[in-house]
Each structure stands twice: as structure tokens, then as C-alpha cells.
Protein backbone atom coordinates (compact mmCIF):
# COMPACT_ATOMS: atom_id res chain seq x y z
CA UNK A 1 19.40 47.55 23.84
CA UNK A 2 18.04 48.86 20.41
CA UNK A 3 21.56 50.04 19.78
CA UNK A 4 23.33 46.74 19.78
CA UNK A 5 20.30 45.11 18.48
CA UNK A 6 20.57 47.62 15.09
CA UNK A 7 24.39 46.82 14.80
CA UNK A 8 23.68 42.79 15.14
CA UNK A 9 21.31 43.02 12.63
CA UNK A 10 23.51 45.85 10.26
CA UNK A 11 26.07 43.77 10.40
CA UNK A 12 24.07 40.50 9.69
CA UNK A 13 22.89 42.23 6.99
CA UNK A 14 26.38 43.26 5.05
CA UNK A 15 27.77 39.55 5.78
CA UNK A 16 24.80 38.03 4.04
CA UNK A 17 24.94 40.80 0.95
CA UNK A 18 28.75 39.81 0.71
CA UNK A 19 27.79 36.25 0.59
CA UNK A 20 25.16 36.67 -1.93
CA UNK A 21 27.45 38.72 -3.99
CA UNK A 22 30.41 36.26 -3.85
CA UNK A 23 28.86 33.21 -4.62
CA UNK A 24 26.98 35.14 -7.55
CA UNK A 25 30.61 35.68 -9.02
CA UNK A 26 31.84 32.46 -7.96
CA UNK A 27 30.59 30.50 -10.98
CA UNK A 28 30.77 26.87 -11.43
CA UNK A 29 31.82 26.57 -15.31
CA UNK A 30 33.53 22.73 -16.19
CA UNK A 31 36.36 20.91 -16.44
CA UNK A 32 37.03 20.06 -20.16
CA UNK A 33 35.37 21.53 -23.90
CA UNK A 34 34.04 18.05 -23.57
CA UNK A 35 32.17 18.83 -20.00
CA UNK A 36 31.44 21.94 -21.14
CA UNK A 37 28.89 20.60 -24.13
CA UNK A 38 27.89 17.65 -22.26
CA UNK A 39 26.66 20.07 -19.53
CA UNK A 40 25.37 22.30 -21.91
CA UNK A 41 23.27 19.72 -23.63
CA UNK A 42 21.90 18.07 -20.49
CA UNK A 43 20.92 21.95 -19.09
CA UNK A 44 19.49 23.07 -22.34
CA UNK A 45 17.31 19.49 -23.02
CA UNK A 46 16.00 20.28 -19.02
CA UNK A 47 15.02 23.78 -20.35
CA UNK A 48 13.37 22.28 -23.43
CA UNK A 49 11.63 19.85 -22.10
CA UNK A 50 9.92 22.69 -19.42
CA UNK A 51 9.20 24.74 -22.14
CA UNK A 52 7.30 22.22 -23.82
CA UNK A 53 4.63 20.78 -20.74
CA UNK A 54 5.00 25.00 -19.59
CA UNK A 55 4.15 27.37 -22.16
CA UNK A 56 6.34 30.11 -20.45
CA UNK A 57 9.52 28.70 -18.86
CA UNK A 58 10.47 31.05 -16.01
CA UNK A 59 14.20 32.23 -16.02
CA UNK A 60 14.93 31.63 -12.69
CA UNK A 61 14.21 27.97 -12.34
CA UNK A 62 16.79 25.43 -11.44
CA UNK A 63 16.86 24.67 -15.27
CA UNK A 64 18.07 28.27 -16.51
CA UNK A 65 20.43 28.80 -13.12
CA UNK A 66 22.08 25.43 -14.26
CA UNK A 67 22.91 26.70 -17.76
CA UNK A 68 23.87 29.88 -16.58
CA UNK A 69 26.50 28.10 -13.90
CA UNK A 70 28.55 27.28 -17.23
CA UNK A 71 28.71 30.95 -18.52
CA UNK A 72 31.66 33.54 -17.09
CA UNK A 73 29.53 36.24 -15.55
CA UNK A 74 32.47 38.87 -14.36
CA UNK A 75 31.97 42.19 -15.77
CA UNK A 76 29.00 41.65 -18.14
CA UNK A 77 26.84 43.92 -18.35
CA UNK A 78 23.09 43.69 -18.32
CA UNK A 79 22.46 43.83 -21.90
CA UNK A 80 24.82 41.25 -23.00
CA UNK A 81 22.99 38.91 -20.26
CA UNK A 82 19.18 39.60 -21.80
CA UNK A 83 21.35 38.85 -25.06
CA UNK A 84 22.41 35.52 -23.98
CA UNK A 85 19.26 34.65 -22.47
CA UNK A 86 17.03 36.18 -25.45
CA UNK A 87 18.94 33.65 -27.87
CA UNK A 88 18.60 30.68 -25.70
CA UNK A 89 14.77 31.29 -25.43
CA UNK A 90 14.81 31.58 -29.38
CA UNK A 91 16.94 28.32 -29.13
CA UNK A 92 14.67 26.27 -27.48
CA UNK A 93 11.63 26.49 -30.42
CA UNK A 94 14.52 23.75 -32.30
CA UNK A 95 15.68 20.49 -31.77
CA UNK A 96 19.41 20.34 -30.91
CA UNK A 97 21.23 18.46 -33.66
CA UNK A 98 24.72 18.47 -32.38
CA UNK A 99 27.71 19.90 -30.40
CA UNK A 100 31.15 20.69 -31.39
CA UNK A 101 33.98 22.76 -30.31
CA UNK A 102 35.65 24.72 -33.02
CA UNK A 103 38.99 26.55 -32.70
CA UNK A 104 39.21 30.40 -33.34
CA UNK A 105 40.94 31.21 -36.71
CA UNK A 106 44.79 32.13 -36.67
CA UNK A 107 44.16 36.26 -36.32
CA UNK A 108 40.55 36.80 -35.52
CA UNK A 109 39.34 39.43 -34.07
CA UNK A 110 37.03 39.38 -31.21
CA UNK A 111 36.45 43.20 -29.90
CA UNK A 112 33.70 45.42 -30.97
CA UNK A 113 33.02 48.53 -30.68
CA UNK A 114 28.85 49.69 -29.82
CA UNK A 115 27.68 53.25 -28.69
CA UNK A 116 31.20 54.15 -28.80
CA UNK A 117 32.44 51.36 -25.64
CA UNK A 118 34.64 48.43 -27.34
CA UNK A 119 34.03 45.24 -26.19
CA UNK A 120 36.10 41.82 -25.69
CA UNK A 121 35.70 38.57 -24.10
CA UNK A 122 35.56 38.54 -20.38
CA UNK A 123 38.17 35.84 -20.43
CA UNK A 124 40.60 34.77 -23.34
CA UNK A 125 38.78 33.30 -25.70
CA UNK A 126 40.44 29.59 -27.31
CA UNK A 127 37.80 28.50 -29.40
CA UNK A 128 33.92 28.06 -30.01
CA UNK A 129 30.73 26.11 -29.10
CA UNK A 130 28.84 25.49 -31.80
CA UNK A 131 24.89 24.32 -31.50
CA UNK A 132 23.38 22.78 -34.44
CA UNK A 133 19.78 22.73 -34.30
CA UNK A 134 18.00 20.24 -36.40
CA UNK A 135 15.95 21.96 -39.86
CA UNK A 136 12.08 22.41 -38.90
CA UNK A 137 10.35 24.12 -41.45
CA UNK A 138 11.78 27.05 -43.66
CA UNK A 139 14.63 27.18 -40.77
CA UNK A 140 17.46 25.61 -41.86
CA UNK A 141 21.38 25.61 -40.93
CA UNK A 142 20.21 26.63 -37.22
CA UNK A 143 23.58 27.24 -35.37
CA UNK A 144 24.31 29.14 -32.67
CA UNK A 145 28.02 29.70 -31.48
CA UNK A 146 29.47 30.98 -28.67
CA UNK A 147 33.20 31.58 -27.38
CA UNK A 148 34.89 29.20 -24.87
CA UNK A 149 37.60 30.92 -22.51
CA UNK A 150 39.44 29.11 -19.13
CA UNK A 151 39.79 30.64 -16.21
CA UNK A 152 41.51 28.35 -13.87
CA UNK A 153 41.42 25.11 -14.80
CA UNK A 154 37.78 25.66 -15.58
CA UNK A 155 35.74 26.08 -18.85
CA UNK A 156 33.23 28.83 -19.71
CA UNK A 157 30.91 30.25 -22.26
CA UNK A 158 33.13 33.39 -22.47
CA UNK A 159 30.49 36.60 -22.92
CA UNK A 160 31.71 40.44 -23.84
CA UNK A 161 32.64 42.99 -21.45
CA UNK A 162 33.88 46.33 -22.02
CA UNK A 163 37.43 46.52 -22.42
CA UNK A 164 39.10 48.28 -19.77
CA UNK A 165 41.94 50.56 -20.00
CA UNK A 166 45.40 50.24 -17.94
């Protein structure tokens, strides 16, 4: 009986850790550059306004898992994650001023190259989110921008991954 009982629950166990793992890649992202900031606003003003009646806003509440529904998570690694998330809680001291989708410049490049690994978008990158955050002391011209890439049909806050060879 404890045979059977230890495969039921082994095998339990892998089909919920394959669940878990799929719907962690399976991210929701949005339909349009104009979704995309309209989503981005609503999330971020959510995340605001938390930080503001909670003096530390935790990362996992339904606020910051919102946000990070519109971002393409496949193949980023760790650091470039605390990166994103670092600069959001920076973002949310400001006021944000306005949205606007800006297309990349004929010939820019987008790779980089850190501790000798090069880096590129995770998906094709078509153009930019820029956040304007309203002036509030000495800070002025508050921007922060971030690349836009589709992967089907859907819109993301494209992120860097290492760039793999073929």
C-alpha cells in the first residue's frame, strides 16, 4: 500500500511542478502599445497608491504580479528581474506624468555585452515605453524607458537575455 501511495503522491507532485512552471512562463502581456501603457499605468498607480498607506510594498502582492503579467519573462535571468523590479521601486517615489510609445531608431543597437555574456532582447524589440514622471524637487526630466517586443499577437515589456548561439 505505501508503494502505490508514494507513486500517487510522486506523481501528483511532478504534475503540479509542471503546472506551476507553465503557467509561470505563460505570461499574459496585451493586445496593442495602447493596452500595453494603459495596463501599465493602471498596475503601476495600484502599486503607488500601496506604497503610500504601506511604507514597504511587498513584491508579491496582486499589485506587483499584475505589472509583472505585462513583462516577457522567457530566459531572463535573475539579475535582470531585481533590475526591473529595483527601478520600479525607485519609480514609485514620482508622480507619473505621461506615457508614450516611441519607435527604435533606423540601426540601433540593442545587445550588450557584461562579464563577458552579450545580451539582447528576449523578443524582437519594435519600439519603446517611455514613463515620464512629473519634476519633484531637484529631480527633473524623470523618464524611464523600456523596450516593447510581440510575441504572438501579444505585447510585452521586452527584458535582456543572453544571446544564444546556433
Amino acid at each position: 500500500m505505501i508503494g502505490p501511495m508514494k507513486n500517487i503522491i510522486r506523481i501528483t507532485c511532478c504534475a503540479l511542478v509542471t503546472f506551476v512552471a507553465m503557467s509561470a512562463c505563460a505570461a499574459d502581456g496585451a493586445s496593442s502599445e495602447a493596452e500595453l501603457q494603459q495596463l501599465y499605468q493602471r498596475y503601476f498607480q495600484q502599486i503607488k497608491s500601496l506604497a503610500e498607506s504601506e511604507p514597504k510594498v511587498p513584491e508579491s502582492s496582486e499589485a506587483w504580479d499584475k505589472l509583472a503579467t505585462l513583462v516577457y519573462w522567457q530566459g531572463v535571468e535573475q539579475r535582470e528581474r531585481d533590475a526591473f523590479f529595483r527601478s520600479l521601486r525607485h519609480d514609485i517615489n514620482y508622480r507619473l506624468q505621461k506615457l508614450e510609445f516611441v519607435p527604435l531608431d533606423a540601426g540601433v543597437k540593442l545587445a550588450y555585452t557584461l562579464d563577458g555574456v552579450t545580451y539582447v532582447p528576449a523578443l524582437p524589440a519594435i519600439g519603446r515605453m517611455v514613463v515620464r514622471y512629473k519634476d519633484q524637487g531637484n529631480a527633473t526630466h524623470l523618464a524611464t524607458s523600456y523596450l516593447v517586443g510581440v510575441k504572438n499577437g501579444k505585447y510585452y515589456i521586452d527584458l535582456a537575455t543572453p544571446k544564444r548561439s546556433h
